[in-house]
Protein backbone atom coordinates (compact mmCIF):
# COMPACT_ATOMS: atom_id res chain seq x y z
CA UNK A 1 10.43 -14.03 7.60
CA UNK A 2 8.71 -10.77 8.96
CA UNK A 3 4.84 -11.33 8.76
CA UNK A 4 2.16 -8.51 7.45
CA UNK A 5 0.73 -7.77 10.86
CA UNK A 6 4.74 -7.25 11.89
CA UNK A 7 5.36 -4.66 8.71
CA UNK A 8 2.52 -2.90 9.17
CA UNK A 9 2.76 -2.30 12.89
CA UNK A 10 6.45 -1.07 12.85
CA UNK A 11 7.12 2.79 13.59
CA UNK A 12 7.45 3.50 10.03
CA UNK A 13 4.91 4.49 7.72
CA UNK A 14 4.06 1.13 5.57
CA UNK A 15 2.07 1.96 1.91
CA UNK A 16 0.00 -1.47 1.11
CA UNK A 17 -1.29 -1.96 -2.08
CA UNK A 18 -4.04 -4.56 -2.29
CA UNK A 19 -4.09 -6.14 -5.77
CA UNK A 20 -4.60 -9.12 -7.71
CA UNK A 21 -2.68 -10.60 -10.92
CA UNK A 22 -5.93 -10.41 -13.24
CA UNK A 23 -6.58 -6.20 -12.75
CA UNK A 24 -5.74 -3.83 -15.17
CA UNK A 25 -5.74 -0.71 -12.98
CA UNK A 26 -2.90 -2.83 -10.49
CA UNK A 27 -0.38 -3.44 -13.23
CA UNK A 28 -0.72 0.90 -13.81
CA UNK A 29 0.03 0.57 -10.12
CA UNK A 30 3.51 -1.22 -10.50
CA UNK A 31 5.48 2.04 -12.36
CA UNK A 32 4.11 4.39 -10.18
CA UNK A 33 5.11 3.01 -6.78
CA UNK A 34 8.75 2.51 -8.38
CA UNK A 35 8.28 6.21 -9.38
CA UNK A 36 7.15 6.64 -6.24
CA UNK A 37 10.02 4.18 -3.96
CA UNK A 38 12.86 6.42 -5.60
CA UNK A 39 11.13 9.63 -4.42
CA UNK A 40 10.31 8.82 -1.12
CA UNK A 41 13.57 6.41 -0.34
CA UNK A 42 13.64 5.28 2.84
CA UNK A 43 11.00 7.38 4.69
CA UNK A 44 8.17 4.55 4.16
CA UNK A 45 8.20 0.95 2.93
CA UNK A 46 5.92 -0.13 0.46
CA UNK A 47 4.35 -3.70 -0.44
CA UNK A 48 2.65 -4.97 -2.48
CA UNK A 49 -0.55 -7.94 -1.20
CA UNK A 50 -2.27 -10.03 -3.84
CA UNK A 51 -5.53 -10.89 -2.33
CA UNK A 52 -6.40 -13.77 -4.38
CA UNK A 53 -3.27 -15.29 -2.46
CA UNK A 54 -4.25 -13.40 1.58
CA UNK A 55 -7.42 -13.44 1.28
CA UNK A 56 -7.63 -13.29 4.77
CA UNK A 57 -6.16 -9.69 4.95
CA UNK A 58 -8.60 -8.74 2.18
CA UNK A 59 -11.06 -10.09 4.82
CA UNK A 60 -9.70 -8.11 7.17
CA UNK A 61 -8.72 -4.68 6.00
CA UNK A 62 -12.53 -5.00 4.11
CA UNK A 63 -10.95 -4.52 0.71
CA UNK A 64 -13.70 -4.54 -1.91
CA UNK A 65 -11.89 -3.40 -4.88
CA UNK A 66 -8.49 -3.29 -6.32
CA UNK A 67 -6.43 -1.76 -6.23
CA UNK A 68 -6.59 -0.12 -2.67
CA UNK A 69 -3.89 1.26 -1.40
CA UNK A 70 -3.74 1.86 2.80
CA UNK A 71 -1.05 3.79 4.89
CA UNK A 72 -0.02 1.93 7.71
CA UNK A 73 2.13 3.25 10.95
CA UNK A 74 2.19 1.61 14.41
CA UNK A 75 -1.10 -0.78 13.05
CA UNK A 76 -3.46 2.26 12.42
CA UNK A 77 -4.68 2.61 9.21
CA UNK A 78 -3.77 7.04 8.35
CA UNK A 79 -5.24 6.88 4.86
CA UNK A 80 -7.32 4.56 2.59
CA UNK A 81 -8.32 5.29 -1.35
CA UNK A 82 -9.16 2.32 -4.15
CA UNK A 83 -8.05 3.10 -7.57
CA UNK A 84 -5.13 4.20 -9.17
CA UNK A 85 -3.10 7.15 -7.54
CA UNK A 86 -0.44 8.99 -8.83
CA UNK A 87 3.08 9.09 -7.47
CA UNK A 88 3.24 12.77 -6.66
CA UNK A 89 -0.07 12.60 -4.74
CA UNK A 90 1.10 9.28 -2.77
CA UNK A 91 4.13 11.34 -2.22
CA UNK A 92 2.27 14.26 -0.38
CA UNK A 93 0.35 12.03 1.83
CA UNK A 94 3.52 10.28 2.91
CA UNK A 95 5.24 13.23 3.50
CA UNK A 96 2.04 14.69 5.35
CA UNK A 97 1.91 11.86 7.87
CA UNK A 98 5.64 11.31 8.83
């Protein structure tokens, strides 16, 4: 099984999205980033981290809200927002950072 740290430090941009089961904003989350995985293919990889179940990468990536979504390529972090973001702007900032 590949780990978090392992995803997120691989040569290709990696979209997180921090969320949790009980938010109302996450489950808006859920259509875009389909919306989002058939525009972009295979030019990032995006996950999904519930962080009543890691709360250590909560911890870690100091996520105070949900959702929060954070772009990911070789382990640096290239963008960070909380809230809900709409597929064609996730799409720019993907395509902006390959």
């Amino acid at each position: 099984m590949t780990t978090f740290s392992e995803i997120i430090n691989q040569d290709k941009l990696t979209l997180v999205d921090f969320s949790a089961e009980w938010c109302g904003p996450c489950k808006m989350m859920k259509p875009i980033l389909n919306d989002l995985k058939n525009k972009i293919g295979d030019n990032a990889t995006i996950i999904k981290v519930d962080v009543d179940k890691s709360p250590n990468a909560a911890v870690e990536y100091n996520i105070k809200g949900v959702p929060t979504l954070i772009l990911f390529k070789n382990g640096e972090i290239k963008w960070r927002q909380s809230g809900v973001v709409q597929a064609n702007m996730l799409e720019i900032i993907i395509s902006n950072n390959l």
